[in-house]
PDB file of N, CA and C in Angstrom:
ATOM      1  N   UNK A   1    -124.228-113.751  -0.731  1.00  0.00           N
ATOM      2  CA  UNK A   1    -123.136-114.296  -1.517  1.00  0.00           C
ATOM      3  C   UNK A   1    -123.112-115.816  -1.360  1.00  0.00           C
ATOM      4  N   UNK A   2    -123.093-116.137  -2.101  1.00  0.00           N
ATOM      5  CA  UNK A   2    -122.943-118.009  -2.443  1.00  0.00           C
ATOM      6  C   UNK A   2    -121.559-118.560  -1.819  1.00  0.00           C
ATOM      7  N   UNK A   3    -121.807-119.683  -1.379  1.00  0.00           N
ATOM      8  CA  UNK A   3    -120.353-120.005  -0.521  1.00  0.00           C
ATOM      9  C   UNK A   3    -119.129-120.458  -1.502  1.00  0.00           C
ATOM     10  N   UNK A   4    -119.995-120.775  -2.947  1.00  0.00           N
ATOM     11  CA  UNK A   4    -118.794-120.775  -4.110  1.00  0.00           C
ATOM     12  C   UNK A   4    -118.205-119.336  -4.196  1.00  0.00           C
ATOM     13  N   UNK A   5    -118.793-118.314  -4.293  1.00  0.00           N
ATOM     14  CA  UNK A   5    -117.935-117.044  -4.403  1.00  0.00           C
ATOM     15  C   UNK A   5    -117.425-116.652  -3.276  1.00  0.00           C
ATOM     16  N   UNK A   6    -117.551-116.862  -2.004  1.00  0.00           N
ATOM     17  CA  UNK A   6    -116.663-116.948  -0.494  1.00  0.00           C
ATOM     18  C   UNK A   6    -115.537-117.497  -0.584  1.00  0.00           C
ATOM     19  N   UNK A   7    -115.708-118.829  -1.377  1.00  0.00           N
ATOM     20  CA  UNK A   7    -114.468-119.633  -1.309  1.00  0.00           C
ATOM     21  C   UNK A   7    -113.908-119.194  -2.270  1.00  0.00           C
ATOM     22  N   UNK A   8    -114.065-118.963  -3.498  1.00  0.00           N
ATOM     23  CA  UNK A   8    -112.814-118.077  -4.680  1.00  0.00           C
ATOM     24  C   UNK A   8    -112.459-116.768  -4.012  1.00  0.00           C
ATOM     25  N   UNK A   9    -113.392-116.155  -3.262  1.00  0.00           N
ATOM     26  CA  UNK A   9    -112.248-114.403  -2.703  1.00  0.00           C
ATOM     27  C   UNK A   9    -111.791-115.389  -1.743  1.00  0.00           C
ATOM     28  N   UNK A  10    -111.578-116.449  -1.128  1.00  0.00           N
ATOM     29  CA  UNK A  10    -110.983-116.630   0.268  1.00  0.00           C
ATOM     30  C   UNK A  10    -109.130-117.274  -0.759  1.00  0.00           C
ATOM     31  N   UNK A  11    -109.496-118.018  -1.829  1.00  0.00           N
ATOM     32  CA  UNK A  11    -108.342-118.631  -2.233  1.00  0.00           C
ATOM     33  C   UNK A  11    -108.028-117.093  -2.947  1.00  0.00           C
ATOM     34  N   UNK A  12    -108.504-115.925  -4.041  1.00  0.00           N
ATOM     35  CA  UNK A  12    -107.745-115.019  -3.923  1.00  0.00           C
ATOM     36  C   UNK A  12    -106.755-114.279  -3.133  1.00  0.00           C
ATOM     37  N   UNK A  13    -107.831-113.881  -1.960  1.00  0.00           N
ATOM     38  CA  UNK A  13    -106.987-113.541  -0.794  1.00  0.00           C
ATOM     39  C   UNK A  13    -105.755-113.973  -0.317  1.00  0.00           C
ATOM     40  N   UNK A  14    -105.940-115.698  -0.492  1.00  0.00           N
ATOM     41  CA  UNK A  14    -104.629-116.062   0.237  1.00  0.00           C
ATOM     42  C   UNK A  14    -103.773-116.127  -0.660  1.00  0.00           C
ATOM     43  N   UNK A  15    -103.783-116.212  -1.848  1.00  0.00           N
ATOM     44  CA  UNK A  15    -102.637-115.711  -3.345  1.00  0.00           C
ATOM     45  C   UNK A  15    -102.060-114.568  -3.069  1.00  0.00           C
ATOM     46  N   UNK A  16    -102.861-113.471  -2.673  1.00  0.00           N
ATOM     47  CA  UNK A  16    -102.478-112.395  -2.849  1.00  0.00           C
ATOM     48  C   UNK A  16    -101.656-112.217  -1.334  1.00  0.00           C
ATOM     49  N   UNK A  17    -102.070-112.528  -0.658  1.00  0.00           N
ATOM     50  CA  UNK A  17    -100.998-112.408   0.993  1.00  0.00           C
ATOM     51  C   UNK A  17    -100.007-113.372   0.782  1.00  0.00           C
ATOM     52  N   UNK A  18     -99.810-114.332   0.265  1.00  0.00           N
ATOM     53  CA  UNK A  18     -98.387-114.907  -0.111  1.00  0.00           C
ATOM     54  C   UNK A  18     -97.547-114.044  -1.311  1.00  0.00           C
ATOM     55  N   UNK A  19     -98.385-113.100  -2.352  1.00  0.00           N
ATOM     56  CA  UNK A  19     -97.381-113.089  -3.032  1.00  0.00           C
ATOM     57  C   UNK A  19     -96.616-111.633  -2.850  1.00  0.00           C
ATOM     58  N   UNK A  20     -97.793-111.105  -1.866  1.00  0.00           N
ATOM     59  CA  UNK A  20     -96.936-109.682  -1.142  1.00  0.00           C
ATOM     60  C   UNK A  20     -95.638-110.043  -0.516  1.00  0.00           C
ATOM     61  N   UNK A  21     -95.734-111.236  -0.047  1.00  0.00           N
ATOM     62  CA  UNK A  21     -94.121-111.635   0.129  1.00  0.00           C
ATOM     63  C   UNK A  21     -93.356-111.855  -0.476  1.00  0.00           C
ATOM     64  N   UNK A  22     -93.923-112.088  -1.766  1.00  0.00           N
ATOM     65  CA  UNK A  22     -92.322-112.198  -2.911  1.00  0.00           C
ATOM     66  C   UNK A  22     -92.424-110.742  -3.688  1.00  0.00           C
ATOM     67  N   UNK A  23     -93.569-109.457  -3.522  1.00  0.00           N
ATOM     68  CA  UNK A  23     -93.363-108.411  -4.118  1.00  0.00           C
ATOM     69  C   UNK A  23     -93.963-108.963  -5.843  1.00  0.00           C
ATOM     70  N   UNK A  24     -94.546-110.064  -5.655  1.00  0.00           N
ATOM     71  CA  UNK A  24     -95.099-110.014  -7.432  1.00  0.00           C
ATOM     72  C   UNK A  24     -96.864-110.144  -7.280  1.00  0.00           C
ATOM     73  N   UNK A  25     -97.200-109.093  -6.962  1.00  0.00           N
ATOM     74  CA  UNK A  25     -99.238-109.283  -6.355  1.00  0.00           C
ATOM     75  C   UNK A  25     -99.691-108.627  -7.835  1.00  0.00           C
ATOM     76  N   UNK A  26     -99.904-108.903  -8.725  1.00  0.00           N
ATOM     77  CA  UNK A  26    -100.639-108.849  -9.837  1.00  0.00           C
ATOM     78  C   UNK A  26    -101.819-109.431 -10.319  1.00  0.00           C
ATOM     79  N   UNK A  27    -102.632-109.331 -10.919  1.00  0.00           N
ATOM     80  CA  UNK A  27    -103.851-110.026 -11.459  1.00  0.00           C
ATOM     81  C   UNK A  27    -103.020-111.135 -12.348  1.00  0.00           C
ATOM     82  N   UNK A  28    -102.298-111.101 -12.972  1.00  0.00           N
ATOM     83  CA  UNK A  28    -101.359-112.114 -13.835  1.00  0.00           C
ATOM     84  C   UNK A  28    -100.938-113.261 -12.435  1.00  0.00           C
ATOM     85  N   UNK A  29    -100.292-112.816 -12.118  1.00  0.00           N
ATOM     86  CA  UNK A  29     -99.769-114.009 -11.043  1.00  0.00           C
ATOM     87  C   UNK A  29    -101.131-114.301 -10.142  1.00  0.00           C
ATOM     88  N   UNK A  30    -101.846-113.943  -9.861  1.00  0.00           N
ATOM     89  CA  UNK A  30    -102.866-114.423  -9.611  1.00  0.00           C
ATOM     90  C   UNK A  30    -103.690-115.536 -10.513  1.00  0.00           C
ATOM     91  N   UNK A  31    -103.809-115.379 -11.645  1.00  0.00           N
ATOM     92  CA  UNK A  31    -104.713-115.544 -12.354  1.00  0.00           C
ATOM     93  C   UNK A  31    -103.969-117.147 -12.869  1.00  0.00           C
ATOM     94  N   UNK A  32    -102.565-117.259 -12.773  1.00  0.00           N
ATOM     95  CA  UNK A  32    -101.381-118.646 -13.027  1.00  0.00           C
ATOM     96  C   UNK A  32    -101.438-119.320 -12.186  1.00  0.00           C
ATOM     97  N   UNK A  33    -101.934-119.112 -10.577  1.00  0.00           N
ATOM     98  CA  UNK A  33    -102.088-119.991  -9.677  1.00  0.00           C
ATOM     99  C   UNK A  33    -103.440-120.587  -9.731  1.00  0.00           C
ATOM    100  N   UNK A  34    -104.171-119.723 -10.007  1.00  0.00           N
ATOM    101  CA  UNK A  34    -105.656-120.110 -10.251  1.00  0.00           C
ATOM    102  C   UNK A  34    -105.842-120.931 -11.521  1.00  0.00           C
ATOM    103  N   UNK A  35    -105.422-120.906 -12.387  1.00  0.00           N
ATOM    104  CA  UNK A  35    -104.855-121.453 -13.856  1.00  0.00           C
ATOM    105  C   UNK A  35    -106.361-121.256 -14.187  1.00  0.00           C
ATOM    106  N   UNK A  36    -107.112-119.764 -14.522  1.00  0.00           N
ATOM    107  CA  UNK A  36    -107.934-119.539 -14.932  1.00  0.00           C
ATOM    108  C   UNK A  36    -107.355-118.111 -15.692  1.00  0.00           C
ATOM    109  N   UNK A  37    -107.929-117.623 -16.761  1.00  0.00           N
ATOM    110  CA  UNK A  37    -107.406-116.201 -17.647  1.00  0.00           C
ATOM    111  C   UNK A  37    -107.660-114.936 -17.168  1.00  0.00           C
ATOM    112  N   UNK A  38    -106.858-114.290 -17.359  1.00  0.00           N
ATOM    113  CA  UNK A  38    -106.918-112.853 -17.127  1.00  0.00           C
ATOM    114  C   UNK A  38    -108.435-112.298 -16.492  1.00  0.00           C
ATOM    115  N   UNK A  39    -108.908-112.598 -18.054  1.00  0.00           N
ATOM    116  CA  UNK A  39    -110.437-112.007 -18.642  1.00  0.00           C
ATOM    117  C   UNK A  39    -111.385-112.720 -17.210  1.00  0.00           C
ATOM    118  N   UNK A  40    -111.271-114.244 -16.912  1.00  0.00           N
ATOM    119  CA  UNK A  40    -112.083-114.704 -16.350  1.00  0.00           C
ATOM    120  C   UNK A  40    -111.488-114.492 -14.699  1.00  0.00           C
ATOM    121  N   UNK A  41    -110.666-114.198 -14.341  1.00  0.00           N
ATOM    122  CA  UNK A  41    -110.759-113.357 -13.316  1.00  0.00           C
ATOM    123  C   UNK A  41    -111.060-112.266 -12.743  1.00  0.00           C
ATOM    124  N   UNK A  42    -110.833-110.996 -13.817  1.00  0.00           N
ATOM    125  CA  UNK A  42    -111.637-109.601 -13.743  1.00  0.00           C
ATOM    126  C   UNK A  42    -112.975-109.713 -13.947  1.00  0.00           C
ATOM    127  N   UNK A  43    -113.560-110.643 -14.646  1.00  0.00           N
ATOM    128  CA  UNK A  43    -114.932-110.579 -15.162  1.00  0.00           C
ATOM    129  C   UNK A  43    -115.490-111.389 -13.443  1.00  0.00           C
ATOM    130  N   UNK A  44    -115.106-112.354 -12.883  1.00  0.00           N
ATOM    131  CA  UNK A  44    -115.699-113.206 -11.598  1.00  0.00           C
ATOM    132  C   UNK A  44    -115.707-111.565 -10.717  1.00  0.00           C
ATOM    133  N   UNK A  45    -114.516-111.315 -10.287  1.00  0.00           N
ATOM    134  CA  UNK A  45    -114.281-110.425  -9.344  1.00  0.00           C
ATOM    135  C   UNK A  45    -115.403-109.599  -9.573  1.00  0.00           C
ATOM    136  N   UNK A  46    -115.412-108.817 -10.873  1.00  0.00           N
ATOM    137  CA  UNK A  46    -116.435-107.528 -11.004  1.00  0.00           C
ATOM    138  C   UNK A  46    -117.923-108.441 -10.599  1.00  0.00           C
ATOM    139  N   UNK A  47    -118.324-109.398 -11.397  1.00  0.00           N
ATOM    140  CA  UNK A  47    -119.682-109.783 -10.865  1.00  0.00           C
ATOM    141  C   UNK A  47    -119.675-110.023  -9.124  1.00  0.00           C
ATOM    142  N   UNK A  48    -118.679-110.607  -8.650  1.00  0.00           N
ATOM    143  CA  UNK A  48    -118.508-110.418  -6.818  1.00  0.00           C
ATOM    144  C   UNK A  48    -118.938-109.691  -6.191  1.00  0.00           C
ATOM    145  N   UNK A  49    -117.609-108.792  -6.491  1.00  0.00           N
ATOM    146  CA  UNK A  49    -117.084-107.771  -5.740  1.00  0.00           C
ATOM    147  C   UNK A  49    -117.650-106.178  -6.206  1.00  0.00           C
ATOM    148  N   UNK A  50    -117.795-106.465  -7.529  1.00  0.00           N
ATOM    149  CA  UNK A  50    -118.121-105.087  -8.028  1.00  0.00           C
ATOM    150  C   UNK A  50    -116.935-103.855  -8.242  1.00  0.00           C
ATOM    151  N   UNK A  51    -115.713-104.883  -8.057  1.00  0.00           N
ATOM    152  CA  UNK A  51    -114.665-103.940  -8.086  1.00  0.00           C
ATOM    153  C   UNK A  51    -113.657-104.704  -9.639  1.00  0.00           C
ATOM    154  N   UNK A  52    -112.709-103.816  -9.814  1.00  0.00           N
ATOM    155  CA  UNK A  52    -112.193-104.411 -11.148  1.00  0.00           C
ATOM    156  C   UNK A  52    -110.913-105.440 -10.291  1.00  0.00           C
ATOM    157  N   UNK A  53    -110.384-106.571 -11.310  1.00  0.00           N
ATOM    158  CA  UNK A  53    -109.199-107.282 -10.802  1.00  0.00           C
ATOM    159  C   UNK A  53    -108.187-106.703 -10.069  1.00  0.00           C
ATOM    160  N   UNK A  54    -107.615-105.193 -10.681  1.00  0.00           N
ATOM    161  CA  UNK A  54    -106.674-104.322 -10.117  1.00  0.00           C
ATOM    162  C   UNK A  54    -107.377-103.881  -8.596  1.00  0.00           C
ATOM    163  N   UNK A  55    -108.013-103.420  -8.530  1.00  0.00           N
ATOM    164  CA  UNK A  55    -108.398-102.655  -7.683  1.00  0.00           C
ATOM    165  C   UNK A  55    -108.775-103.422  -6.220  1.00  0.00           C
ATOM    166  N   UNK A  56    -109.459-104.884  -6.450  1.00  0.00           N
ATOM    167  CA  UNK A  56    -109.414-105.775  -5.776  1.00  0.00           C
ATOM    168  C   UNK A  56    -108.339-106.134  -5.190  1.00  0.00           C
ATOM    169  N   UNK A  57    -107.290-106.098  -5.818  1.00  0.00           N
ATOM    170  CA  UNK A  57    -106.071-106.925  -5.193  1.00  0.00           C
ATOM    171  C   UNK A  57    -105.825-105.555  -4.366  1.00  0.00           C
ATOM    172  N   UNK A  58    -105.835-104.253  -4.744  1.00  0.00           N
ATOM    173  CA  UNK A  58    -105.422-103.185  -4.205  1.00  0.00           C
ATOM    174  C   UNK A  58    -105.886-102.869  -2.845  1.00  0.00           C
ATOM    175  N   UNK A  59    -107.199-103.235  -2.893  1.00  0.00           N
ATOM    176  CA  UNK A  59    -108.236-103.605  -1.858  1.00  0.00           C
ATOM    177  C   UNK A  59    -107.364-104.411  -0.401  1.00  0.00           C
ATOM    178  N   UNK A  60    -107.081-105.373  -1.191  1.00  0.00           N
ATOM    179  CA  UNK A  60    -106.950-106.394  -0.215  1.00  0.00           C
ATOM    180  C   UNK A  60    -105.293-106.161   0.303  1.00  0.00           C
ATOM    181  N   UNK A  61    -104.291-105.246   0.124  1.00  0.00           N
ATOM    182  CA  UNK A  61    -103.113-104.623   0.486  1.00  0.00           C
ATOM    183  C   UNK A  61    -102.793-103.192   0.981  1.00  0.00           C
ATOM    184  N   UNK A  62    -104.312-102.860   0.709  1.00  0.00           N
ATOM    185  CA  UNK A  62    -104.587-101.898   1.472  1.00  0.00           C
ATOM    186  C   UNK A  62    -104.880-101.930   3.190  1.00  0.00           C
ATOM    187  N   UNK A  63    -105.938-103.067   3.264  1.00  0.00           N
ATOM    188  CA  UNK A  63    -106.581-103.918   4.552  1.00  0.00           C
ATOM    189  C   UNK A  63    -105.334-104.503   5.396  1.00  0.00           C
ATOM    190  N   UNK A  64    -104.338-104.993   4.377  1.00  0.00           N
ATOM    191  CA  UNK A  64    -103.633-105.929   5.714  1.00  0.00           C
ATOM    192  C   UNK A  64    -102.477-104.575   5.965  1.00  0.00           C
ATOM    193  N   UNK A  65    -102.001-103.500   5.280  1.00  0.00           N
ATOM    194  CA  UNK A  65    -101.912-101.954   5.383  1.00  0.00           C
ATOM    195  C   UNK A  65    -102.236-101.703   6.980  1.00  0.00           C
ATOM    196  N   UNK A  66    -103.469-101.601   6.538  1.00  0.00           N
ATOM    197  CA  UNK A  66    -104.226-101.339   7.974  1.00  0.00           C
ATOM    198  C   UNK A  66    -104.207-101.676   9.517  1.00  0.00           C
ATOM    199  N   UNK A  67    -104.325-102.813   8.650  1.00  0.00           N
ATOM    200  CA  UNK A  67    -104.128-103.862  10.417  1.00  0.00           C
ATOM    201  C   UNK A  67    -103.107-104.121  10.877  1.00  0.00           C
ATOM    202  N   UNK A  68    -101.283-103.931   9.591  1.00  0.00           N
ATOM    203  CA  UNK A  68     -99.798-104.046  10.039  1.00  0.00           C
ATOM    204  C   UNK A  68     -99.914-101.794  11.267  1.00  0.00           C
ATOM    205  N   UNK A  69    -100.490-101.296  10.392  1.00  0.00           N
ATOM    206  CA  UNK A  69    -100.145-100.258  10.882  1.00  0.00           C
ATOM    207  C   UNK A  69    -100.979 -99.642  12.335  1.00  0.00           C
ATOM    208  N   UNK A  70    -102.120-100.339  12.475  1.00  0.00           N
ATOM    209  CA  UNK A  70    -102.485 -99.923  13.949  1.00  0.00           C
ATOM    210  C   UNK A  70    -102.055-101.414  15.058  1.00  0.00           C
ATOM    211  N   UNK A  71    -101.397-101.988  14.560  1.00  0.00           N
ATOM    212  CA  UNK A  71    -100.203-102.957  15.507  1.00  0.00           C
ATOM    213  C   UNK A  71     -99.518-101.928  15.826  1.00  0.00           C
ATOM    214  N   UNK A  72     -99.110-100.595  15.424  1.00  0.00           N
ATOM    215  CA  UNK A  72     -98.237-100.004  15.711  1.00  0.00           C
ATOM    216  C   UNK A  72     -96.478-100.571  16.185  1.00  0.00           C
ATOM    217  N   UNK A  73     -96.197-101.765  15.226  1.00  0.00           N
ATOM    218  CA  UNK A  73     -94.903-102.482  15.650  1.00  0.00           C
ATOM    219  C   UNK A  73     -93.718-102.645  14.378  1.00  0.00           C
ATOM    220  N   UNK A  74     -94.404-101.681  13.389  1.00  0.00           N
ATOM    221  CA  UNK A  74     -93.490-101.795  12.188  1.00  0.00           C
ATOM    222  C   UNK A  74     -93.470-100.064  11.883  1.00  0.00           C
ATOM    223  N   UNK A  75     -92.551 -99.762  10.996  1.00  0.00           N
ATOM    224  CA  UNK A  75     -92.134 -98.665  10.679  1.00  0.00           C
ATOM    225  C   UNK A  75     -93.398 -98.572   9.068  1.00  0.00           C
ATOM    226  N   UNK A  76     -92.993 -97.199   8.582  1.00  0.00           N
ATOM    227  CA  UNK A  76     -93.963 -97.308   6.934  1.00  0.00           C
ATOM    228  C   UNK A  76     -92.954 -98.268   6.199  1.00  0.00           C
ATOM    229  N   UNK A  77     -92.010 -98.241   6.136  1.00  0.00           N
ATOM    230  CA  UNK A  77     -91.179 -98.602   4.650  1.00  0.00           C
ATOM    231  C   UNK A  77     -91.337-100.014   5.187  1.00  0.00           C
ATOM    232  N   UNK A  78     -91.628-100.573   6.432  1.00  0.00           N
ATOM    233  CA  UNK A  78     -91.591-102.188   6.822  1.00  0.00           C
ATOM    234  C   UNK A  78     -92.978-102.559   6.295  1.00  0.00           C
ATOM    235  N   UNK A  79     -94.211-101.713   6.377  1.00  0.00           N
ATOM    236  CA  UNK A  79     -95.356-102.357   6.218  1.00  0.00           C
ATOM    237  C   UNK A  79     -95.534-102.547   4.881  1.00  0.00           C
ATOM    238  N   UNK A  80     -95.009-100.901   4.027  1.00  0.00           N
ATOM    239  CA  UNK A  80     -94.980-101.169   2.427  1.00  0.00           C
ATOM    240  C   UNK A  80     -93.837-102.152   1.862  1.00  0.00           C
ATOM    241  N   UNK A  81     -93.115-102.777   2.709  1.00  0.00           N
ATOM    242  CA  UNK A  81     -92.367-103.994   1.903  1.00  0.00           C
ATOM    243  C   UNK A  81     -93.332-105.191   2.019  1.00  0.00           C
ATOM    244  N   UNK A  82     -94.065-105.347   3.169  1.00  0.00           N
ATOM    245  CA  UNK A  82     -94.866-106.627   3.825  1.00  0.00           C
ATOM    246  C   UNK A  82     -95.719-106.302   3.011  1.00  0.00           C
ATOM    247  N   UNK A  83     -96.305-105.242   2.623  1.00  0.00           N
ATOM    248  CA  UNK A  83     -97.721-105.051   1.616  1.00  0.00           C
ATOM    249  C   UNK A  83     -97.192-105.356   0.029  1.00  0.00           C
ATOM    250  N   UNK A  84     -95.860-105.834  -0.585  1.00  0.00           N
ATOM    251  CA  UNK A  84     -95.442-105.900  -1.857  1.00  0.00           C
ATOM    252  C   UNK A  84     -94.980-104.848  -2.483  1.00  0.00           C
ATOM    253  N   UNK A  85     -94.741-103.997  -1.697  1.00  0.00           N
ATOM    254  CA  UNK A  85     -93.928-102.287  -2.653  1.00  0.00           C
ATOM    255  C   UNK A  85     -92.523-102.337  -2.272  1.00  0.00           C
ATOM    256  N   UNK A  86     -91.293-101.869  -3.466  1.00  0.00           N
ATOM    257  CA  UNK A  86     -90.162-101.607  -3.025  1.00  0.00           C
ATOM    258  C   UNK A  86     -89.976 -99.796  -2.714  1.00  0.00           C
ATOM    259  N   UNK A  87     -90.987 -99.588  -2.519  1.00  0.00           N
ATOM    260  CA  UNK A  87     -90.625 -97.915  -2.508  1.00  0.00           C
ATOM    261  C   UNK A  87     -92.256 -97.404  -1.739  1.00  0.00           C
ATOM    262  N   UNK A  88     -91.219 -96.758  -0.907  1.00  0.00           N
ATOM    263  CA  UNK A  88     -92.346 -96.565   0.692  1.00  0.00           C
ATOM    264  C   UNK A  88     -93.224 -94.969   0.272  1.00  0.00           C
ATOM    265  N   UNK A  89     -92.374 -94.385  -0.553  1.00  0.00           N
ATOM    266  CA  UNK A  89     -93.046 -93.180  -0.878  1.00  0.00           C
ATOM    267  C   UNK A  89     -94.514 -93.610  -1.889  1.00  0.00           C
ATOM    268  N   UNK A  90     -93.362 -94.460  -2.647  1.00  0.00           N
ATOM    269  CA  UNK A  90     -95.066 -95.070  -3.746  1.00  0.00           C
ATOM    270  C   UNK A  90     -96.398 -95.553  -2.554  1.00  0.00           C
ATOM    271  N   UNK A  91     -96.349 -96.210  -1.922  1.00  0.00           N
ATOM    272  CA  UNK A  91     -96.955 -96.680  -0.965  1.00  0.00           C
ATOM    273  C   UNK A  91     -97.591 -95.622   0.203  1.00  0.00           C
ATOM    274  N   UNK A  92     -97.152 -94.849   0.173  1.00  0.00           N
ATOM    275  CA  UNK A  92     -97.715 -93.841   1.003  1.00  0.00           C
ATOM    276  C   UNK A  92     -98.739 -93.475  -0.128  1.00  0.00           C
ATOM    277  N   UNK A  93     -98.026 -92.302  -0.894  1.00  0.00           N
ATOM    278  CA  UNK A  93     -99.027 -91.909  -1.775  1.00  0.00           C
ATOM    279  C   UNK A  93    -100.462 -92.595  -2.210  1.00  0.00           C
ATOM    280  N   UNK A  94    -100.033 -94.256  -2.145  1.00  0.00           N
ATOM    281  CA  UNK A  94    -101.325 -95.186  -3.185  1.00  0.00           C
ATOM    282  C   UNK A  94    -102.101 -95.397  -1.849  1.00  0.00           C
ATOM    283  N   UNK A  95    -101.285 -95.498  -0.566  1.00  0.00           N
ATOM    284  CA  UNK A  95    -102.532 -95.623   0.773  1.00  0.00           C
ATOM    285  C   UNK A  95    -103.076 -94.152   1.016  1.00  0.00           C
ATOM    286  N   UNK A  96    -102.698 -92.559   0.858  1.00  0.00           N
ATOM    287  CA  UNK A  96    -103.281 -91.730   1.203  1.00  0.00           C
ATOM    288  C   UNK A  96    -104.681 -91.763  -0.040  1.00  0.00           C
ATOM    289  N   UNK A  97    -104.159 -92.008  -1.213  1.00  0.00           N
ATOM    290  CA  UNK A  97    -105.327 -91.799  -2.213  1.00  0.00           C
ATOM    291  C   UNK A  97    -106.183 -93.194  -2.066  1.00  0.00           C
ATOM    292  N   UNK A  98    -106.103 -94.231  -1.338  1.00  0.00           N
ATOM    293  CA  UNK A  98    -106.852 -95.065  -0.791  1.00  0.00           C
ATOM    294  C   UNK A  98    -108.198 -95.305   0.113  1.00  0.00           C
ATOM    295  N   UNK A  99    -107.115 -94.402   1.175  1.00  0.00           N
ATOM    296  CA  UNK A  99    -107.333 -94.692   2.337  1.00  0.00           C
ATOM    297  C   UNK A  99    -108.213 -93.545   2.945  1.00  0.00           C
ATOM    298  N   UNK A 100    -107.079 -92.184   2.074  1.00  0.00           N
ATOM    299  CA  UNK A 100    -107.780 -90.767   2.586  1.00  0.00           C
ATOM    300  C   UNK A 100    -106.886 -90.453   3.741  1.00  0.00           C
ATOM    301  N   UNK A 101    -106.108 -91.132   4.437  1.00  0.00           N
ATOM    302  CA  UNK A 101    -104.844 -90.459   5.030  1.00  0.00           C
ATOM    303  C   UNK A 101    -103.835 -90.813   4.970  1.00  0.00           C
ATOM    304  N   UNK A 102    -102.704 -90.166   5.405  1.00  0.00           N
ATOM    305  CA  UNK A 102    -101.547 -90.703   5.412  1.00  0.00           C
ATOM    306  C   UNK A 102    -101.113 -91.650   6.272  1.00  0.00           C
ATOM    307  N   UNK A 103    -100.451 -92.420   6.168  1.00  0.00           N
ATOM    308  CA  UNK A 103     -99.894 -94.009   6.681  1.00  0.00           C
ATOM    309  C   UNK A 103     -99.271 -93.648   8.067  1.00  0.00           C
ATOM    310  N   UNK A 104     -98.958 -92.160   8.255  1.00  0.00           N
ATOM    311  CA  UNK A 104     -98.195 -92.072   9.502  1.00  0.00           C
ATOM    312  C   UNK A 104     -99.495 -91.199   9.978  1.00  0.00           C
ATOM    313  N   UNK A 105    -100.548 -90.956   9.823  1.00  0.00           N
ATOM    314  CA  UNK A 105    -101.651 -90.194  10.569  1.00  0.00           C
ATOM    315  C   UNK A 105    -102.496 -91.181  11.304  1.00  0.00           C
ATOM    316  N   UNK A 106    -102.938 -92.436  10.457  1.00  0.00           N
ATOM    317  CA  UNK A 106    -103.643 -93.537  10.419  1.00  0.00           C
ATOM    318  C   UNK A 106    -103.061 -94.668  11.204  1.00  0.00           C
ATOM    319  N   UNK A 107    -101.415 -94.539  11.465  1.00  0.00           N
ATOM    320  CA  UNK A 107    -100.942 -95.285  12.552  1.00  0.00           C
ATOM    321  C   UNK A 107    -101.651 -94.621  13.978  1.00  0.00           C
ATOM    322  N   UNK A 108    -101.203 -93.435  13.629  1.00  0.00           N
ATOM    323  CA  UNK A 108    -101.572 -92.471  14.955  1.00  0.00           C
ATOM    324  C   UNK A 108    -103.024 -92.508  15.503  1.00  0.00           C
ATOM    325  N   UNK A 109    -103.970 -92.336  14.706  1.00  0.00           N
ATOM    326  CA  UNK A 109    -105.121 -92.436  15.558  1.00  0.00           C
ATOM    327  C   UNK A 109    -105.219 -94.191  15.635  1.00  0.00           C
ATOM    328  N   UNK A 110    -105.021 -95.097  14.429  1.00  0.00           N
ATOM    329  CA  UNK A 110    -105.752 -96.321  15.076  1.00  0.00           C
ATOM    330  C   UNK A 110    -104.831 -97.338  15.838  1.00  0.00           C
ATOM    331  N   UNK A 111    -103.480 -96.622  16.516  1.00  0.00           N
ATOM    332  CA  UNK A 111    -102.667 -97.703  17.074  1.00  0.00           C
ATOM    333  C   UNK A 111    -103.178 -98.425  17.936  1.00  0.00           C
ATOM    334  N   UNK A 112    -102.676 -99.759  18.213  1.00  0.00           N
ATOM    335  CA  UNK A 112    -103.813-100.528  19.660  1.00  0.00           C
ATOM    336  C   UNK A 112    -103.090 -99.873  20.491  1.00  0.00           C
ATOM    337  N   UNK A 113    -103.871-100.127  21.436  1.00  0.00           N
ATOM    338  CA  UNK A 113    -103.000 -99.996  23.092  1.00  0.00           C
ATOM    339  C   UNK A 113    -102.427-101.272  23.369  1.00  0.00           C
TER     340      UNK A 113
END
């Protein structure tokens, strides 16, 4: 990977972990900070990543998912607010069909010590 496409997923990334804090993580609000179009963000990502715009961002709230929940120091409905969801059930469901388990199984085996 070219260090130009390192550095566009690294400024995605950090769009997308700021805007899980305001609950608006979309390819649209992404794509207004970047002040590049829709089209030319799904189209970069897929040549990248190989994944579509949606799914990318999904990607990447899935991961920090991960790493809030084997901290083992937040509850589900705390990590799915920190991940951008107002509804912890939605968030379960979109991390089991993600992830392949459930958010309270996946605390359990990968909590730290």
């Amino acid at each position: 990977m070219k260090k130009e496409e390192k550095d566009f997923l690294k400024k995605v990334e950090k769009l997308v972990y700021e805007q899980m804090k305001d609950k608006h993580v979309n390819c649209d609000t992404v794509c207004e900070s970047l002040g590049i179009t829709n089209q030319n963000l799904r189209r970069k990502l897929l040549a990248i990543t190989g994944q579509t715009g949606g799914k990318y961002l999904l990607t990447i709230r899935m991961k920090y998912a991960q790493e809030l929940l084997a901290r083992g120091k937040y509850s589900i409905g705390q990590v799915a607010l920190k991940c951008g969801y107002d509804d912890a059930n939605n968030f379960s469901r979109t991390f089991k069909r993600e992830v392949g388990q459930k958010p309270t199984e996946f605390a359990a085996i990968h909590k730290e010590a």
